[in-house]
PDB file of N, CA and C in Angstrom:
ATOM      1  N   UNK A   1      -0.801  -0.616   0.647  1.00  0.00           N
ATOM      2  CA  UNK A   1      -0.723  -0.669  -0.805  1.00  0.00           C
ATOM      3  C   UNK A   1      -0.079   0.589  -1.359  1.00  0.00           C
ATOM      4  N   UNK A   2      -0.327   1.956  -0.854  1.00  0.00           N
ATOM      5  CA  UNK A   2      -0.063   3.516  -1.334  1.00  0.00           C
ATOM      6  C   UNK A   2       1.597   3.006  -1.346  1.00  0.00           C
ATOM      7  N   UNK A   3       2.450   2.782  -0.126  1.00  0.00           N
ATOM      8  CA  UNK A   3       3.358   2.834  -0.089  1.00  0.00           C
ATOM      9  C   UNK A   3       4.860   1.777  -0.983  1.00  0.00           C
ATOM     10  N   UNK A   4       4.025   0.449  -1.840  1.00  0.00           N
ATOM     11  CA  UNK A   4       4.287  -0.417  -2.477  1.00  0.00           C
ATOM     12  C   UNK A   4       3.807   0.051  -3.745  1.00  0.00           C
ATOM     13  N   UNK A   5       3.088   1.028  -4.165  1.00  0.00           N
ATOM     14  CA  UNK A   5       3.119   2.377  -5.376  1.00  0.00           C
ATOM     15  C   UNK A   5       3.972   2.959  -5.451  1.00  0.00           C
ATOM     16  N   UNK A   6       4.190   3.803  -4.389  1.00  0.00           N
ATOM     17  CA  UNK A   6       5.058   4.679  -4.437  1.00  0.00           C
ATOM     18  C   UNK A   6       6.745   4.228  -4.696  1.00  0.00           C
ATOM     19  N   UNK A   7       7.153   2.911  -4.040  1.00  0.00           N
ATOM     20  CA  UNK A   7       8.016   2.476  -4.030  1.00  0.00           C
ATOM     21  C   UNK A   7       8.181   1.654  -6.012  1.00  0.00           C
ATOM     22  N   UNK A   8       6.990   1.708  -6.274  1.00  0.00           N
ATOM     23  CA  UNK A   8       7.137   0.963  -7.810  1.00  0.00           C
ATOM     24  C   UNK A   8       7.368   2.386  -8.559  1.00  0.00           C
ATOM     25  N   UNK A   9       6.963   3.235  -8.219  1.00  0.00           N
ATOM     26  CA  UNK A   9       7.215   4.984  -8.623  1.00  0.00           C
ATOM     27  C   UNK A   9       8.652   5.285  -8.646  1.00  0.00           C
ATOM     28  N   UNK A  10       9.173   5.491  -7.655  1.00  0.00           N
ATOM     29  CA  UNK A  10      10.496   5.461  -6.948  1.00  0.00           C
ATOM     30  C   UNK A  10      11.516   4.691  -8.175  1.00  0.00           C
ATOM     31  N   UNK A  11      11.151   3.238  -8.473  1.00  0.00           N
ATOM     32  CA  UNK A  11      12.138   2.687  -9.136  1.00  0.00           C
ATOM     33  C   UNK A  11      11.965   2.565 -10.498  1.00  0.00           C
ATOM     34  N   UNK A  12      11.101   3.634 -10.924  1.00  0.00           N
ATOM     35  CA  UNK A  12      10.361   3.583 -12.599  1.00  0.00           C
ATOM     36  C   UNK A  12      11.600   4.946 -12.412  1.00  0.00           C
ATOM     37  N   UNK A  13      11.423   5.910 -11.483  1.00  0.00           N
ATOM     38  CA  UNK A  13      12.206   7.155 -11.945  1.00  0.00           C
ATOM     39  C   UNK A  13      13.449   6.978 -11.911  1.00  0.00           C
ATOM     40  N   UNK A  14      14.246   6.080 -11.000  1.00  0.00           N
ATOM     41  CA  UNK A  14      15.848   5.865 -11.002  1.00  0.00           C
ATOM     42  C   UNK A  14      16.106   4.888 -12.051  1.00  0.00           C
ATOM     43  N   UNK A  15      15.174   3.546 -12.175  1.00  0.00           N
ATOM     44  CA  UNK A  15      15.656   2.652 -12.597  1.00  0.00           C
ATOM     45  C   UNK A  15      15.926   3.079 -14.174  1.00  0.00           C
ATOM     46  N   UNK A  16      14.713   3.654 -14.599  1.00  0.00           N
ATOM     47  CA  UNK A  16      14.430   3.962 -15.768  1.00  0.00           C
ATOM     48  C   UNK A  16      14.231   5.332 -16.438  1.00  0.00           C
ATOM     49  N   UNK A  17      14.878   5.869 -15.344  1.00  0.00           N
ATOM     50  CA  UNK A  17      14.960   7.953 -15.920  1.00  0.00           C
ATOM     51  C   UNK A  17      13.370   8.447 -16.012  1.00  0.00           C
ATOM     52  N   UNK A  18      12.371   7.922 -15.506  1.00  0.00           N
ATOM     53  CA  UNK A  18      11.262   8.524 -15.922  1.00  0.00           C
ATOM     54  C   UNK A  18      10.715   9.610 -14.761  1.00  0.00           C
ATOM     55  N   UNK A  19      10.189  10.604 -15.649  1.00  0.00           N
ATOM     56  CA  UNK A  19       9.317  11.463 -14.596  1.00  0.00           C
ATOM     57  C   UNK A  19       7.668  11.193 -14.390  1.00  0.00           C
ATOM     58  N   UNK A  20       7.940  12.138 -13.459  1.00  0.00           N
ATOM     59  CA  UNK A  20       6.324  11.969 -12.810  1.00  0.00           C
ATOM     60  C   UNK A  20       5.121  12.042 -14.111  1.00  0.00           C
ATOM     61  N   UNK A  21       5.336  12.955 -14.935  1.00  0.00           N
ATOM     62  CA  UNK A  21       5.277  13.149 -16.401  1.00  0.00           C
ATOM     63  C   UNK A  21       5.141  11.831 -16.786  1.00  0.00           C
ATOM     64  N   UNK A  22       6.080  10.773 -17.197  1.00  0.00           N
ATOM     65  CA  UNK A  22       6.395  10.040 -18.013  1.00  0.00           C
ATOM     66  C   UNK A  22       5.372   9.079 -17.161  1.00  0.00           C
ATOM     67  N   UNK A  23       5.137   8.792 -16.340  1.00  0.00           N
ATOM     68  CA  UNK A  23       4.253   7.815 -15.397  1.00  0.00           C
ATOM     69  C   UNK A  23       3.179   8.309 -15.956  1.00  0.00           C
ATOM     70  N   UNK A  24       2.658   9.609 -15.705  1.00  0.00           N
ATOM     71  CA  UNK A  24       1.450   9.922 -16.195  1.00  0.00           C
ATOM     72  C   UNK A  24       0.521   9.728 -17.618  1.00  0.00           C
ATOM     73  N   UNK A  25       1.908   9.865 -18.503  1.00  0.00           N
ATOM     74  CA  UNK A  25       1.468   9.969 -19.912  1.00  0.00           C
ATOM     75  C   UNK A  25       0.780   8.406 -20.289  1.00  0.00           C
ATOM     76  N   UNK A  26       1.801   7.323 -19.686  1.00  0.00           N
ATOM     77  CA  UNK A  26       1.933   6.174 -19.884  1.00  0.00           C
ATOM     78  C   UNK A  26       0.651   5.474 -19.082  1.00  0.00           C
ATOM     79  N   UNK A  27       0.202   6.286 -17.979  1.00  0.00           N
ATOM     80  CA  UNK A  27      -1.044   5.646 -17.123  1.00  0.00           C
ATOM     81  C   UNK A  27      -1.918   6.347 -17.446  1.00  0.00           C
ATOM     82  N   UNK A  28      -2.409   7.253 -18.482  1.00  0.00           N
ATOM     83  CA  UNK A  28      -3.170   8.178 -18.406  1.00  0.00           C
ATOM     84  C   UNK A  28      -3.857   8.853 -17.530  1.00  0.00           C
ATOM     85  N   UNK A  29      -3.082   9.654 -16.232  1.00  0.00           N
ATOM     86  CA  UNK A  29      -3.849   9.708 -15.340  1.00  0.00           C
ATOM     87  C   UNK A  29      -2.780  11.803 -15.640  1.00  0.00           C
ATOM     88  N   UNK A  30      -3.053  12.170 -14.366  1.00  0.00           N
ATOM     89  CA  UNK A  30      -2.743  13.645 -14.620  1.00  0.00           C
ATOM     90  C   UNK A  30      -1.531  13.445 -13.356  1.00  0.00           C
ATOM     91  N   UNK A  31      -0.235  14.639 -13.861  1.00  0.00           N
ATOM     92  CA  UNK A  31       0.804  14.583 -12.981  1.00  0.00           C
ATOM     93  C   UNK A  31       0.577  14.673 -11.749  1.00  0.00           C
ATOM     94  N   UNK A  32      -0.142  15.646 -11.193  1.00  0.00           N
ATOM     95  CA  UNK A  32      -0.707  15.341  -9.570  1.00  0.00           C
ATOM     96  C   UNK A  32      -1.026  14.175  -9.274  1.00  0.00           C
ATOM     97  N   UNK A  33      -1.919  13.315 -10.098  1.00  0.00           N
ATOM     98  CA  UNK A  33      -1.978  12.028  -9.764  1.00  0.00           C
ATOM     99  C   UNK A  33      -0.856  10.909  -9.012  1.00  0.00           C
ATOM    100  N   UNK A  34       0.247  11.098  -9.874  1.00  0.00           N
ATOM    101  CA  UNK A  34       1.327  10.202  -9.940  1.00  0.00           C
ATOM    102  C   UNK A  34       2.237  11.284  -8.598  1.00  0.00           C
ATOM    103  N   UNK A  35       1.862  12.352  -8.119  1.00  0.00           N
ATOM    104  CA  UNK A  35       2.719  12.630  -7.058  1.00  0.00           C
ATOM    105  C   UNK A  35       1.776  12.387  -5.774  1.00  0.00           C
ATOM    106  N   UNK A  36       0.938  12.321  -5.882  1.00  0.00           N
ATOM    107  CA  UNK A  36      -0.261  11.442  -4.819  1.00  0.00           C
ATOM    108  C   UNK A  36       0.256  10.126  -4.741  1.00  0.00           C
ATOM    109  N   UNK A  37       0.666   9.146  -5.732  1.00  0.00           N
ATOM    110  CA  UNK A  37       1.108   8.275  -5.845  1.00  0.00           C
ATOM    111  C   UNK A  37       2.477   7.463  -4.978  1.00  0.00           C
ATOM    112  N   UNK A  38       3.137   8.736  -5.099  1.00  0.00           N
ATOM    113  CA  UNK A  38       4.849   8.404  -5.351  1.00  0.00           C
ATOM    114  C   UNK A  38       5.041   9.195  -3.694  1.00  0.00           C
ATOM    115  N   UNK A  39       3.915   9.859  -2.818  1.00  0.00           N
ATOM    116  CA  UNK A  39       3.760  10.341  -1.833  1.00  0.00           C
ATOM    117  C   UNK A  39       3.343   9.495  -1.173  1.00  0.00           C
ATOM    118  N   UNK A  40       2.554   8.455  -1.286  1.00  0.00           N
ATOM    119  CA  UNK A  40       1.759   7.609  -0.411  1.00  0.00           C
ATOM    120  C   UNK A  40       0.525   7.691  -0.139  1.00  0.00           C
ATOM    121  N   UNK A  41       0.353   8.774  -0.610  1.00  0.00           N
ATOM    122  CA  UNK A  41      -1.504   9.322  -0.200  1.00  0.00           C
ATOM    123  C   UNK A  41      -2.364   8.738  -1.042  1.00  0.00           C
ATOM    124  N   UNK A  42      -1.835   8.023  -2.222  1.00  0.00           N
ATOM    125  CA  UNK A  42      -3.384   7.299  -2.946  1.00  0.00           C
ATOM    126  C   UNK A  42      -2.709   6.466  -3.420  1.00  0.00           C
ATOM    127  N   UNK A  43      -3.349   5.067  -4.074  1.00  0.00           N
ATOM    128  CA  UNK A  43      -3.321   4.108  -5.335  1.00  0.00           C
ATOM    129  C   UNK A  43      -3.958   4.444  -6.229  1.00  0.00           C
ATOM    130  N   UNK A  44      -3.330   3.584  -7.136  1.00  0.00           N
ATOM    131  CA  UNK A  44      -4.233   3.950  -8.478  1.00  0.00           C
ATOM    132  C   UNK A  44      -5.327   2.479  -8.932  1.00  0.00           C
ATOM    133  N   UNK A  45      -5.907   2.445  -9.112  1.00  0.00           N
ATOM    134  CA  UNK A  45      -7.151   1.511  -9.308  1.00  0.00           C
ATOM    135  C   UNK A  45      -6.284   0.294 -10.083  1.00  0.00           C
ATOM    136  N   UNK A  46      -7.233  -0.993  -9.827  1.00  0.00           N
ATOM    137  CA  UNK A  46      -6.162  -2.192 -10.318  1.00  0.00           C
ATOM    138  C   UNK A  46      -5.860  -2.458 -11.430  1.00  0.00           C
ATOM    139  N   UNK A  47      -6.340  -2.257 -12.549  1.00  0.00           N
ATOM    140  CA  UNK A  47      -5.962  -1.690 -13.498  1.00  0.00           C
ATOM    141  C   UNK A  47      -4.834  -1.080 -14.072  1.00  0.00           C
ATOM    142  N   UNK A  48      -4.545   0.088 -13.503  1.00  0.00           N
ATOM    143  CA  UNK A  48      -3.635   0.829 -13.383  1.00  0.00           C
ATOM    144  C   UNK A  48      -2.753   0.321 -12.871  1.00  0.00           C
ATOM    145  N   UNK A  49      -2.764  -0.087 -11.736  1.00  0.00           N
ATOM    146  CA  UNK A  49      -1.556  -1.121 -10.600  1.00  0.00           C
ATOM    147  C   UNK A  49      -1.089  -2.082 -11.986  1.00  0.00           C
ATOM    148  N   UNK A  50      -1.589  -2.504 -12.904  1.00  0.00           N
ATOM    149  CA  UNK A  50      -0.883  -3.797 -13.648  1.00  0.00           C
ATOM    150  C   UNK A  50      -0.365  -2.693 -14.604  1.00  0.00           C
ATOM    151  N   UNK A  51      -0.068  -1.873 -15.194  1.00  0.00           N
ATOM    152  CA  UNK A  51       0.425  -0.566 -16.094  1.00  0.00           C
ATOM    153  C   UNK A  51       1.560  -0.893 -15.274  1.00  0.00           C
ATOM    154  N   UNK A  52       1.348   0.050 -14.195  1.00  0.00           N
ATOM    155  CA  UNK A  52       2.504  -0.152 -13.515  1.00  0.00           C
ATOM    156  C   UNK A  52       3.613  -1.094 -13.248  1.00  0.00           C
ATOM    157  N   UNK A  53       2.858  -2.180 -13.069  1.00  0.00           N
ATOM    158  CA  UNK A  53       3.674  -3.054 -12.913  1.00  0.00           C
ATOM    159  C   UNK A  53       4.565  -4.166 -14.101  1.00  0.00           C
ATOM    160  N   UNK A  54       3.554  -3.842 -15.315  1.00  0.00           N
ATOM    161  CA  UNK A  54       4.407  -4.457 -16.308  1.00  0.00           C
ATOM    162  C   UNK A  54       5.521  -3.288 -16.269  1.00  0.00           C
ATOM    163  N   UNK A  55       5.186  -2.050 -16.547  1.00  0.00           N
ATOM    164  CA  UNK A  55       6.382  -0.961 -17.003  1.00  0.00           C
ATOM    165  C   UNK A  55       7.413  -0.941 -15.795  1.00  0.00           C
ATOM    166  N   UNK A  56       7.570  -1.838 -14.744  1.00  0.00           N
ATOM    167  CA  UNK A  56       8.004  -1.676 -13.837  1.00  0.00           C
ATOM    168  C   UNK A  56       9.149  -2.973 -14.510  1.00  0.00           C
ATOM    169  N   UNK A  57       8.524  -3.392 -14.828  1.00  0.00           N
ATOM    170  CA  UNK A  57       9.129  -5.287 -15.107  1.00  0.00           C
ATOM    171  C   UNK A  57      10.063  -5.066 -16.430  1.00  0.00           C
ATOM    172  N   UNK A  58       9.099  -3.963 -17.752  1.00  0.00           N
ATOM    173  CA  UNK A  58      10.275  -4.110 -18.686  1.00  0.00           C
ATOM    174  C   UNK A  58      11.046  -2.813 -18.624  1.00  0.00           C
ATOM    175  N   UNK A  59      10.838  -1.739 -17.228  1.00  0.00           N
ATOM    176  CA  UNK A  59      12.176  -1.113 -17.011  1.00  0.00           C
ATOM    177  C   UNK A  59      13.435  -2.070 -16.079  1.00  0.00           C
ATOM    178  N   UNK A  60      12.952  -2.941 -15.402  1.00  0.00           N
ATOM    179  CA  UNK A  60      14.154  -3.729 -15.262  1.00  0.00           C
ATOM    180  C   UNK A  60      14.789  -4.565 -15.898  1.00  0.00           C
ATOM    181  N   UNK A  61      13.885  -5.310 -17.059  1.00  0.00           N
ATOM    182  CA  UNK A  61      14.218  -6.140 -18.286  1.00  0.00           C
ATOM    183  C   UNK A  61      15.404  -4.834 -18.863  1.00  0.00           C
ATOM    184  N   UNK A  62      15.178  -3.733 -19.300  1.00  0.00           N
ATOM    185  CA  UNK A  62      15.599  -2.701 -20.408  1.00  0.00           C
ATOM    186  C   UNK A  62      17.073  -2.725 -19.376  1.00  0.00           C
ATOM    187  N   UNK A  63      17.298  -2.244 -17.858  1.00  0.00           N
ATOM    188  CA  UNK A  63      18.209  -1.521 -17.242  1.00  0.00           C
ATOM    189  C   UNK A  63      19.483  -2.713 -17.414  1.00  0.00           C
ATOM    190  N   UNK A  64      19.251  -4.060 -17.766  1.00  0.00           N
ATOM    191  CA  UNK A  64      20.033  -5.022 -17.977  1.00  0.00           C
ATOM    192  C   UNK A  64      21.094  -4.310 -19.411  1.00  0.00           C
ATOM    193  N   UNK A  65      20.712  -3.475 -19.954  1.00  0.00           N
ATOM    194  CA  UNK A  65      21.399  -3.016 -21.178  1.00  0.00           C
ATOM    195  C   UNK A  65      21.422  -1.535 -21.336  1.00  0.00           C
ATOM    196  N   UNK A  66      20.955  -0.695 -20.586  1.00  0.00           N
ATOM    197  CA  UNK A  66      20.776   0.773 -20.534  1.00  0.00           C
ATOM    198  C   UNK A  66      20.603   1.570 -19.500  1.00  0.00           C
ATOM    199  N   UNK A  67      21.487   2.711 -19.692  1.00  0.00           N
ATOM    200  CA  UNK A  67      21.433   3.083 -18.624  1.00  0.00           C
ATOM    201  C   UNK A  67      20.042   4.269 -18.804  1.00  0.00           C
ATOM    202  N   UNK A  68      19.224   4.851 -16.981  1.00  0.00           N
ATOM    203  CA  UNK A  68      17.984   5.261 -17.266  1.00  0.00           C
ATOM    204  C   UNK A  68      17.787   6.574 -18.147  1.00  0.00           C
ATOM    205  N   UNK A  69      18.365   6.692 -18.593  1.00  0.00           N
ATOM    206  CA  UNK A  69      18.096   7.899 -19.577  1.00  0.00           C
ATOM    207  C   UNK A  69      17.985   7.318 -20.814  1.00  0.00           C
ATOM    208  N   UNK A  70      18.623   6.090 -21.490  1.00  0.00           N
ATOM    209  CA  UNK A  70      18.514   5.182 -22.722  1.00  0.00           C
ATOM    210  C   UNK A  70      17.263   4.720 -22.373  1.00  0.00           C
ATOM    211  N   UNK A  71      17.117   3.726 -21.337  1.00  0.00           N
ATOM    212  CA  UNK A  71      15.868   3.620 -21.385  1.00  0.00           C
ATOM    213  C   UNK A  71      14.806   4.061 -21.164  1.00  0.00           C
ATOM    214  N   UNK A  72      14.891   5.560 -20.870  1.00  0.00           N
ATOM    215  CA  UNK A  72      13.473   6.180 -21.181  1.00  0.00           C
ATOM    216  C   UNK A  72      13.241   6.548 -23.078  1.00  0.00           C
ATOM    217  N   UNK A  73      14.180   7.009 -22.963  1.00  0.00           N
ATOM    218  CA  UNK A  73      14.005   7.043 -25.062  1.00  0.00           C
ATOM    219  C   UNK A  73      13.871   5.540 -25.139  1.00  0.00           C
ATOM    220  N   UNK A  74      14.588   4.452 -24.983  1.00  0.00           N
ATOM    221  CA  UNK A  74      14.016   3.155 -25.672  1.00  0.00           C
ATOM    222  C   UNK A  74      12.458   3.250 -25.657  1.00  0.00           C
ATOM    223  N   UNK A  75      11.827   3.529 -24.513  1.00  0.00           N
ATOM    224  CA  UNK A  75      10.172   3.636 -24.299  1.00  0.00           C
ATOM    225  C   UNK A  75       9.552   4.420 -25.284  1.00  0.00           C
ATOM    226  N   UNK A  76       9.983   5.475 -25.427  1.00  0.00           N
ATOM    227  CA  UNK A  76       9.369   6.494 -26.371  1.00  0.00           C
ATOM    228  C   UNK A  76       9.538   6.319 -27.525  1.00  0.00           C
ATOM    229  N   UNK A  77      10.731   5.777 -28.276  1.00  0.00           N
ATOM    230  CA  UNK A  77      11.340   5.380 -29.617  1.00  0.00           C
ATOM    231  C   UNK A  77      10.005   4.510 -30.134  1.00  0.00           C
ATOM    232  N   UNK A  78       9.872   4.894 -31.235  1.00  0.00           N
ATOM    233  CA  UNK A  78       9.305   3.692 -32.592  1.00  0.00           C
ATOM    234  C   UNK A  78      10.314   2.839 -32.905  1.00  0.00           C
ATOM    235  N   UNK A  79       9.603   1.311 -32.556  1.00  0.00           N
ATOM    236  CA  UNK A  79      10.521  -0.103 -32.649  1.00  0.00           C
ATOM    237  C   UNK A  79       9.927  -0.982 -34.353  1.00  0.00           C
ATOM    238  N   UNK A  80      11.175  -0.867 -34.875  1.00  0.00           N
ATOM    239  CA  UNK A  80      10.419  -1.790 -36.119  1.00  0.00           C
ATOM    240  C   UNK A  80      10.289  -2.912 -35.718  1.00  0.00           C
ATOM    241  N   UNK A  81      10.611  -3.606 -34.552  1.00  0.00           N
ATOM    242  CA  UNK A  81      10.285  -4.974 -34.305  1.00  0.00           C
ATOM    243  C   UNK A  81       8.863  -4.901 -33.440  1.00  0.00           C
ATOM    244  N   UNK A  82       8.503  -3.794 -33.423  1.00  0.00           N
ATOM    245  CA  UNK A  82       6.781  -3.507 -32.544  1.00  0.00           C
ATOM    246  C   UNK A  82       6.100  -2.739 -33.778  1.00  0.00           C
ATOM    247  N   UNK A  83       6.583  -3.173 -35.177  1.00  0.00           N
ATOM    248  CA  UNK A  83       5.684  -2.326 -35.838  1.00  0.00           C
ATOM    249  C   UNK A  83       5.615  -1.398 -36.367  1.00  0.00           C
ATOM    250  N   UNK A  84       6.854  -0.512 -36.118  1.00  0.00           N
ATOM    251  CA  UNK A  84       6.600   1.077 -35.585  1.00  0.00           C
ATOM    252  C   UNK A  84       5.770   1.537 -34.581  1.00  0.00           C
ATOM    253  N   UNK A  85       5.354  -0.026 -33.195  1.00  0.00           N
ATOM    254  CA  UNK A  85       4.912   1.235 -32.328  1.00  0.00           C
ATOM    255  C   UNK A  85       5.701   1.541 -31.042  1.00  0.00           C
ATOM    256  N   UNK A  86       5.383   2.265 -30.128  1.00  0.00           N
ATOM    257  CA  UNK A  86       6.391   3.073 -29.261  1.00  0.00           C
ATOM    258  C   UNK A  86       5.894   1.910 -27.976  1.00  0.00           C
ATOM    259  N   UNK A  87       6.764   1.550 -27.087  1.00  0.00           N
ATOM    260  CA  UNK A  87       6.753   0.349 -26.365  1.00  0.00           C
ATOM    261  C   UNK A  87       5.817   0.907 -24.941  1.00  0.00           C
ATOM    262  N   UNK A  88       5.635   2.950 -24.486  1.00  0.00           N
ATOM    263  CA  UNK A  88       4.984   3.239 -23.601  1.00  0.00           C
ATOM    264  C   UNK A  88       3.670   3.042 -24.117  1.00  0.00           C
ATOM    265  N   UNK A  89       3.100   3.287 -25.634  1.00  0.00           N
ATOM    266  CA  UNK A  89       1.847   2.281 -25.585  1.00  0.00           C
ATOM    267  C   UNK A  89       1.537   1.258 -25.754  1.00  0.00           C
ATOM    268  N   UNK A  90       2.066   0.695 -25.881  1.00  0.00           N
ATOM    269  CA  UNK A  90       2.085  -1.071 -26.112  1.00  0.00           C
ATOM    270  C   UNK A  90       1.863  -1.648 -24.783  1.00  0.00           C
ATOM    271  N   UNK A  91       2.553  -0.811 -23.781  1.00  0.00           N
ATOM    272  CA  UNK A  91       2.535  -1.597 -22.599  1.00  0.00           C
ATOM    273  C   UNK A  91       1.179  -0.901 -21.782  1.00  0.00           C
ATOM    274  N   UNK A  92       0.846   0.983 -22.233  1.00  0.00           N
ATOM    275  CA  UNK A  92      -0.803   1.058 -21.368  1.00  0.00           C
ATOM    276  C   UNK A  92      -1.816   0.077 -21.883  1.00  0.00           C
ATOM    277  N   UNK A  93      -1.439  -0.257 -23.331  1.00  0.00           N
ATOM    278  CA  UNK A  93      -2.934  -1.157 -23.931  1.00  0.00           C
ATOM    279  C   UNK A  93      -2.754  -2.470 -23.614  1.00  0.00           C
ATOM    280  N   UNK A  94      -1.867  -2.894 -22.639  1.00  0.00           N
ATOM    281  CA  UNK A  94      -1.690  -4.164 -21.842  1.00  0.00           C
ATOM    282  C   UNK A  94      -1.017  -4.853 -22.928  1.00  0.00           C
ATOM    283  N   UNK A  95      -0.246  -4.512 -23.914  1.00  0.00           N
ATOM    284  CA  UNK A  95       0.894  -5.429 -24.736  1.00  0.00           C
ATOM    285  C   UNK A  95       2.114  -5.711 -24.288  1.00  0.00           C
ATOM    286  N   UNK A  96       2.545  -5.502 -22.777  1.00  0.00           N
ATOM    287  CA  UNK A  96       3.809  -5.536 -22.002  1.00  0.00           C
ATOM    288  C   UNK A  96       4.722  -6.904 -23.170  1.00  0.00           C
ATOM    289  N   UNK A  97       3.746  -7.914 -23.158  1.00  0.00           N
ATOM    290  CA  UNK A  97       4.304  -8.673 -23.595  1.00  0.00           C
ATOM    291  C   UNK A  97       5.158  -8.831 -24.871  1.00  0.00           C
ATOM    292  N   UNK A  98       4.485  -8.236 -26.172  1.00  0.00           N
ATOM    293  CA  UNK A  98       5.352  -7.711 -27.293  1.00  0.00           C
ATOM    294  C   UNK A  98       6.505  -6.915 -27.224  1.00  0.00           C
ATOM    295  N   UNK A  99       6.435  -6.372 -26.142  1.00  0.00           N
ATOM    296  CA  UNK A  99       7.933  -5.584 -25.714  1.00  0.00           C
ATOM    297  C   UNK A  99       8.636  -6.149 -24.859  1.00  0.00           C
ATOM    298  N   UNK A 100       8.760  -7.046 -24.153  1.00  0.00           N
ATOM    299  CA  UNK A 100       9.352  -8.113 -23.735  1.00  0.00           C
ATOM    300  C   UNK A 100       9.773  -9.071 -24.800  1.00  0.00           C
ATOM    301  N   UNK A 101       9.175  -9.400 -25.507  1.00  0.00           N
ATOM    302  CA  UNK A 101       9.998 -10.321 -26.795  1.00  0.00           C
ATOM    303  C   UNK A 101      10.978  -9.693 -27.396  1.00  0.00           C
ATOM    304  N   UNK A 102      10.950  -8.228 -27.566  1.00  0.00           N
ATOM    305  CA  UNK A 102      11.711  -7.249 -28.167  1.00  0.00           C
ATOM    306  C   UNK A 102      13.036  -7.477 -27.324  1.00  0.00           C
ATOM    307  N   UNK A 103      12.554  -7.359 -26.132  1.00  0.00           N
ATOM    308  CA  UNK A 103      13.705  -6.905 -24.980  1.00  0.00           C
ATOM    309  C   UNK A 103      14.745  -8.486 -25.071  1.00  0.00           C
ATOM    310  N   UNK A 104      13.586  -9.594 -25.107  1.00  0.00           N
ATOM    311  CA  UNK A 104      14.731 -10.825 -25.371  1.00  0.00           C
ATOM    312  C   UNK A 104      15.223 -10.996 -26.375  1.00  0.00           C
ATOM    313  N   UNK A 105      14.842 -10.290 -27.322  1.00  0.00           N
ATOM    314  CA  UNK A 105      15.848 -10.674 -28.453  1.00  0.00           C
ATOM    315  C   UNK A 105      16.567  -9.949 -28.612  1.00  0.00           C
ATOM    316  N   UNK A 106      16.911  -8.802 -27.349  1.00  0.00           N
ATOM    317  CA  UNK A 106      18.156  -7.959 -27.386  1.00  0.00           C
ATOM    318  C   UNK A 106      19.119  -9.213 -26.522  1.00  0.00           C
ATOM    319  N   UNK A 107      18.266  -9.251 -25.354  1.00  0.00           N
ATOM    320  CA  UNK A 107      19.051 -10.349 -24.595  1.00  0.00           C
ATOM    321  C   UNK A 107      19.809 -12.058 -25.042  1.00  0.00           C
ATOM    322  N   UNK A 108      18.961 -12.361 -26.147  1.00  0.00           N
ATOM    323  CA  UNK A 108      19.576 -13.236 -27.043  1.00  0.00           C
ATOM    324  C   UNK A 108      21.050 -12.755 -27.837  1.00  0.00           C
ATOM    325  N   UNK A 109      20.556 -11.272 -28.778  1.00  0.00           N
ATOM    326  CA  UNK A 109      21.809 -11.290 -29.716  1.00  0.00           C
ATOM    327  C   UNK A 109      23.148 -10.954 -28.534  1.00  0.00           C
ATOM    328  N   UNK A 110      22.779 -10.598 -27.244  1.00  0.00           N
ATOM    329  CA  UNK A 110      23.945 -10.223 -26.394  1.00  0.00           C
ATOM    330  C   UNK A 110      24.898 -11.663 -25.944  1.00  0.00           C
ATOM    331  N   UNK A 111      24.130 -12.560 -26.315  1.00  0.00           N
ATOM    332  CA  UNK A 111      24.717 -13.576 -25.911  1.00  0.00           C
ATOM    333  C   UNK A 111      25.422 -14.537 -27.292  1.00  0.00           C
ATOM    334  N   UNK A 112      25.465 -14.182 -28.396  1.00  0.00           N
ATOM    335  CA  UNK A 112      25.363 -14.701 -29.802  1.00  0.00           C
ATOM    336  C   UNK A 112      26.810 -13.999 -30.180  1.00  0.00           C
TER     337      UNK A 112
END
């Protein structure tokens, strides 16, 4: 399991410009954590594993239109179509999904 973390770690930081930092803030856990992580030496509780894994899902949804440095500011940015809220909490409080609608209706007007 450590090593199917680490590898979801791995492609949060290329895919999507994020640091060990940016994992952390978003999982609430502490930066050592996330290099325990991204090392192989621990998981993070299942819970956490689904954090991960949505932010894993709408950094590959996002990389369809940005490159990883856009989409780490897309994460951090206030979305008026979320409200004004910022899509890295939307997705720890398990709202992956409201930012995925966001993300398709980028993917819609691209096709319009």
């Amino acid at each position: 399991m450590s090593g199917a973390v680490a590898r979801l770690v791995e492609d949060l930081r290329s895919r999507g410009g994020l640091k060990g930092s940016d994992v952390a803030n978003i999982t609430h856990v502490s930066q050592a954590t996330v290099s325990r992580w991204a090392a192989g030496k621990a998981a993070p509780p299942p819970k956490t594993q689904l954090v991960i894994s949505d932010l894993r899902y709408v950094v590959d949804r996002l990389a369809e239109f940005y490159s990883p440095d856009e989409t780490r500011i897309w994460l951090y940015a206030r979305h008026p179509l979320l409200n004004g809220a910022r899509a890295i909490d939307l997705i720890h409080e398990g709202g992956a999904d409201a930012v995925l609608a966001v993300i398709d209706s980028l993917a819609d007007a691209s096709f319009t």
